[in-house]
Protein backbone atom coordinates (compact mmCIF):
# COMPACT_ATOMS: atom_id res chain seq x y z
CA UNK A 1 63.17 105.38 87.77
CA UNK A 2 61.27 104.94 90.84
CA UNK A 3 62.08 107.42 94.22
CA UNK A 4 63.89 104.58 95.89
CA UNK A 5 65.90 103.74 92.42
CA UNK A 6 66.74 107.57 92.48
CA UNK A 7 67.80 107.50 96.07
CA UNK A 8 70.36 104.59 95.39
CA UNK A 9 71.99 106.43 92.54
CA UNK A 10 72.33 109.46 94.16
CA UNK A 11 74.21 107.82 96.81
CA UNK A 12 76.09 105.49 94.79
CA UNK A 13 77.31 108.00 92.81
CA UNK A 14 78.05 110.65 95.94
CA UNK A 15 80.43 107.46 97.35
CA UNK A 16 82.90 107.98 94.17
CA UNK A 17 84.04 111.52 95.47
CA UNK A 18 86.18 109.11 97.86
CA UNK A 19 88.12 107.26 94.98
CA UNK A 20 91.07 109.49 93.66
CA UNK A 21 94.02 108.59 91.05
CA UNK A 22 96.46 105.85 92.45
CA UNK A 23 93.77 103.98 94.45
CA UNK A 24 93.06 100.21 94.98
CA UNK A 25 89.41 100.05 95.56
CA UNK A 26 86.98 96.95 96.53
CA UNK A 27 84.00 96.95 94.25
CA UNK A 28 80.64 95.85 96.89
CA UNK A 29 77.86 94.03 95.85
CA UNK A 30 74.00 95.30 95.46
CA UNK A 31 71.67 97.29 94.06
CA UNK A 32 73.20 100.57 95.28
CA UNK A 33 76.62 99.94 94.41
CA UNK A 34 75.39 98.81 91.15
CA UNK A 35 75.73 102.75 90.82
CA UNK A 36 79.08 103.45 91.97
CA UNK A 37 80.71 101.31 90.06
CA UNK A 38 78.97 102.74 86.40
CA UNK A 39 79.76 105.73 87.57
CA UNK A 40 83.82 104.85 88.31
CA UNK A 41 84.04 103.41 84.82
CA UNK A 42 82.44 106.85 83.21
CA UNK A 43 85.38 108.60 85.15
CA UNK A 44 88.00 106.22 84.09
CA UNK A 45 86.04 106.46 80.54
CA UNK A 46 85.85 110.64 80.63
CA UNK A 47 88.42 111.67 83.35
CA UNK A 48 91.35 109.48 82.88
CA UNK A 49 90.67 107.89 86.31
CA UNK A 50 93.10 105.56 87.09
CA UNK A 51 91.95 103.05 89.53
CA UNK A 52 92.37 98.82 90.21
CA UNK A 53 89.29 97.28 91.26
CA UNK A 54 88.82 93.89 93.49
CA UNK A 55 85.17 93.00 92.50
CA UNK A 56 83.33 90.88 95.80
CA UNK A 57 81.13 88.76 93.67
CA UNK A 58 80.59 87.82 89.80
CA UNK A 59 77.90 89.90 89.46
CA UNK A 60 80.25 92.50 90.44
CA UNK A 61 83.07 91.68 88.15
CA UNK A 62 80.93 91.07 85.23
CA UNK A 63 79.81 94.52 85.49
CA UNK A 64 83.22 96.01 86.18
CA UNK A 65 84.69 94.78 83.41
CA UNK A 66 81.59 95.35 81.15
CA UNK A 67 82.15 99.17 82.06
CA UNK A 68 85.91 99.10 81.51
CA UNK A 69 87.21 98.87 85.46
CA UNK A 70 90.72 97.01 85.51
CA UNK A 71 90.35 94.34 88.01
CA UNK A 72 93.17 92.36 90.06
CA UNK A 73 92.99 89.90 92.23
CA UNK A 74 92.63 90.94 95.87
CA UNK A 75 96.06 88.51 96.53
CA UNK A 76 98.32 90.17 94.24
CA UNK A 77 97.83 93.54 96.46
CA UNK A 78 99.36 94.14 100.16
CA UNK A 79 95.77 95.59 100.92
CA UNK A 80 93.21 97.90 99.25
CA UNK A 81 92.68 101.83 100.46
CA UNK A 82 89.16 101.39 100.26
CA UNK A 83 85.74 99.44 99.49
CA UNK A 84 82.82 100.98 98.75
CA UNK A 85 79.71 98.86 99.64
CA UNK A 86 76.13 98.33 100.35
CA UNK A 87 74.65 97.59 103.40
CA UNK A 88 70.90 95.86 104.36
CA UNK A 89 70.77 98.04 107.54
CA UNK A 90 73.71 100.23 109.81
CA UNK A 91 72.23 101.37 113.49
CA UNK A 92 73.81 104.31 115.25
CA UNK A 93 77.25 102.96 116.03
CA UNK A 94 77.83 102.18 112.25
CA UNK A 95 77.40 98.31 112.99
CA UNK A 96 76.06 97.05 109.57
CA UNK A 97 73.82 93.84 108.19
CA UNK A 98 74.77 93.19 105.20
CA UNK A 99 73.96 89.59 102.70
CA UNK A 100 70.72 90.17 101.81
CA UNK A 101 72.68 90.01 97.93
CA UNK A 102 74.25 86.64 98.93
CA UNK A 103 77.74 88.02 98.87
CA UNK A 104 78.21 88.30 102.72
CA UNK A 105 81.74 85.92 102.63
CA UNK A 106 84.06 87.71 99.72
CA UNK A 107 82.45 91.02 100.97
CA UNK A 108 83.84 90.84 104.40
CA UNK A 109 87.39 89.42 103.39
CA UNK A 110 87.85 92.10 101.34
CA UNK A 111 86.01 94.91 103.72
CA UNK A 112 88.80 93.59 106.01
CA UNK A 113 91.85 93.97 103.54
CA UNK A 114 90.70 97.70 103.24
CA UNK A 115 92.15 100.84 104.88
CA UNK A 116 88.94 102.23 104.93
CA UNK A 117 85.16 101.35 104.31
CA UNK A 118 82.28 103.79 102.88
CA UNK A 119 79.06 102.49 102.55
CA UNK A 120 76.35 103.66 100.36
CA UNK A 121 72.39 103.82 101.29
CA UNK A 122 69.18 105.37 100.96
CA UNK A 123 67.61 105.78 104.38
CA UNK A 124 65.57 102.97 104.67
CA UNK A 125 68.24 101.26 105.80
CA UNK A 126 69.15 103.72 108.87
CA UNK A 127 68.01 101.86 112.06
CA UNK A 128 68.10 102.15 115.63
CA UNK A 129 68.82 98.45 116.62
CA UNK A 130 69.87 95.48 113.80
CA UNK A 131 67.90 92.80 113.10
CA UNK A 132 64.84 93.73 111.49
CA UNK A 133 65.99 92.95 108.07
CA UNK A 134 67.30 89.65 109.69
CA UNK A 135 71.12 87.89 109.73
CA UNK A 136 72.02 86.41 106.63
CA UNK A 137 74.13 83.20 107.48
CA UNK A 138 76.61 81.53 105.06
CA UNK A 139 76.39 77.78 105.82
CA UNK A 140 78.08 74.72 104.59
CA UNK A 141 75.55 72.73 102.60
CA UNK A 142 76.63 69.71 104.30
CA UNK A 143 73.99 68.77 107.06
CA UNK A 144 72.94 72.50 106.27
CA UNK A 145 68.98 71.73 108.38
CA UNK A 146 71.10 70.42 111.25
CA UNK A 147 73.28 74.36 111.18
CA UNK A 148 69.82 75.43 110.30
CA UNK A 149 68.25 73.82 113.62
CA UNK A 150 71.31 74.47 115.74
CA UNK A 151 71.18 78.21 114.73
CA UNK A 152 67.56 78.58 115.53
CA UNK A 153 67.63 77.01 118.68
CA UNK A 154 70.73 79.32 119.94
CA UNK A 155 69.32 82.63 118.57
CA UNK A 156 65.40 81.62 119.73
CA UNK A 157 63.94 82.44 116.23
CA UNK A 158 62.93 81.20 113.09
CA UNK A 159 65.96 80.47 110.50
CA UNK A 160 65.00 79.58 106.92
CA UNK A 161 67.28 78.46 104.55
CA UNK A 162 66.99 80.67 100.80
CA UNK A 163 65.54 79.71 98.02
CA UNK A 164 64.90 80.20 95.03
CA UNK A 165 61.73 77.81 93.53
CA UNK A 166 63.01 74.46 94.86
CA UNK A 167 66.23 74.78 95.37
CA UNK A 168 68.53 76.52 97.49
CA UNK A 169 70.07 79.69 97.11
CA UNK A 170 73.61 79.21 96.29
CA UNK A 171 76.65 82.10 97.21
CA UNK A 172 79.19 82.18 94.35
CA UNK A 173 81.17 79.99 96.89
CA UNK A 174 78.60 76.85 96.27
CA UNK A 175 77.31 77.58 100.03
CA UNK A 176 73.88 77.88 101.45
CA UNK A 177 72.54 81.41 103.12
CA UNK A 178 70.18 80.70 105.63
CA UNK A 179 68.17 84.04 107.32
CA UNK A 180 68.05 84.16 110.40
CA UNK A 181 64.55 86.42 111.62
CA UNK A 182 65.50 87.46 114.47
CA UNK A 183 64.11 91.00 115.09
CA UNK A 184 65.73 94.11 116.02
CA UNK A 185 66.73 92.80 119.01
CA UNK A 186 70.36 92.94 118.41
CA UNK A 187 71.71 94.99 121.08
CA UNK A 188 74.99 93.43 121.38
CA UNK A 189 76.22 92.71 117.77
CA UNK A 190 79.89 91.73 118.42
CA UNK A 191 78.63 89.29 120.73
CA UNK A 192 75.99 87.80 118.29
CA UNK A 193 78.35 87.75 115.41
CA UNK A 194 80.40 85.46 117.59
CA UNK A 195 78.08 83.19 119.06
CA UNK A 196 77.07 82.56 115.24
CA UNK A 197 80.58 82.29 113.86
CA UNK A 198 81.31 79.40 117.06
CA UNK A 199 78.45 77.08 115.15
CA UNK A 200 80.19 74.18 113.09
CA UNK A 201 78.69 74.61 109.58
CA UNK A 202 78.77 78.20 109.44
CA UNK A 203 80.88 79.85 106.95
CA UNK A 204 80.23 83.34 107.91
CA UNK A 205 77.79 86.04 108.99
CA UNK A 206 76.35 88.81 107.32
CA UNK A 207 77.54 91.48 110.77
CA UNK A 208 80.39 93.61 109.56
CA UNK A 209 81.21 94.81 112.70
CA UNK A 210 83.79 97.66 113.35
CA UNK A 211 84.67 98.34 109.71
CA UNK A 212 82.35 101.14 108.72
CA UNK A 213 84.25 104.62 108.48
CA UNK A 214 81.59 106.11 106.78
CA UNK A 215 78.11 105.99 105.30
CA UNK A 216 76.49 107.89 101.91
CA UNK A 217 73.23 108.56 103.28
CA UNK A 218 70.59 109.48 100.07
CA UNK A 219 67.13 110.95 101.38
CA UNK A 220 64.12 113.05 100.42
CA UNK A 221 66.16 115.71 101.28
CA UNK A 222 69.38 115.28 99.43
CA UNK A 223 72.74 113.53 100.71
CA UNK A 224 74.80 113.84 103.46
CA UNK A 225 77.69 111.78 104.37
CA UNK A 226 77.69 110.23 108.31
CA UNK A 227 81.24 110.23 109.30
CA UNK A 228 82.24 107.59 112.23
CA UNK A 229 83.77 109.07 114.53
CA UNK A 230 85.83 106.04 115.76
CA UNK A 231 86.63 105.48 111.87
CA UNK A 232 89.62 105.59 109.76
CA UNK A 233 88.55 108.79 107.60
């Protein structure tokens, strides 16, 4: 395992000490998270940890249920207490970018059914302003190079829609993600997240504004948990 493997498993792992006995807990998407969700089936395996899961993608569930995590559906619950996710990049105000696994639409519905959200990274992904990793943009595929052209005009930067060989990129909703390069040049995110969500064809973007309580920060020099001070922890 490579330092920057190591780095995600130390944080995804650090992120269970949040999940106790009796919880209802979103299961994020990436290759951090990957992490935290082995390690909440060894506990429900070893410990008798008894937990309900609501996976955000099928990569997700398949792995949740491969490691023995009961799963619900996220509409048979009044609400989860908390997700535990990744993130592509979180700036000082705990503003995130997040999509870069193509999950950006079921992660934010269920970020936003949680009581609380704790997000796990190394810290490569601590930044002063959003944007260098880019915006990650769920788009119909209907007319998706018109969104494509409509975007890029409004944001005044390249947009390319994902691929994969030939074709596009598809989310597990049968959408398009389109990435937007804009830079980190994001000052005002709430605005931008907006402005993008106001464009016919999108779906949703990958700024989860407002919902981080808390972030698992793995470094060189061990792990430390960032608590937001305007959060819900």
């Amino acid at each position: 395992m490579n330092n920057a493997e190591a780095l995600k498993k130390i944080a995804g792992e650090a992120a269970c000490e949040f999940v106790k006995t009796g919880m209802r807990v979103g299961l994020g998407t990436g290759s951090t998270v990957k992490y935290t969700v082995l390690e909440l089936g060894r506990r429900i395996k070893e410990e008798g940890l008894d937990i309900v899961g609501v996976p955000t993608s099928v990569a997700t569930q398949n792995l949740a249920t491969e490691v023995g995590i009961p799963l619900v559906e996220l509409g048979s619950l009044d609400g989860l207490d908390i997700v535990i996710d990744g993130t592509d990049e979180f700036d000082p105000h705990f503003q995130l970018i997040k999509g870069g696994g193509a999950a950006l639409l079921r992660e934010k519905i269920v970020a936003q059914q949680s009581a609380a959200m704790v997000v796990v990274a190394d810290d490569r992904k601590q930044v002063d302003c959003l944007g260098a990793f880019g915006i990650p943009i769920e788009i119909t595929p209907f007319a998706c190079d018109v969104t494509v052209s409509v975007l890029a005009s409004m944001l005044n930067c390249n947009v390319d829609l994902r691929t994969d060989g030939d074709a596009h990129v598809l989310t597990d909703n049968g959408n398009c993600i389109a990435d937007a390069r804009i830079g980190p040049t994001i000052n005002d995110p709430i605005a931008t997240e907006a402005n993008i969500l106001n464009v016919a064809g999108v779906v949703q973007v990958g700024l989860f504004n407002n919902m981080c309580d808390a972030v698992v920060l793995a470094s060189g020099d061990g792990v430390q948990t960032l608590m937001n001070p305007k959060g819900r922890l």
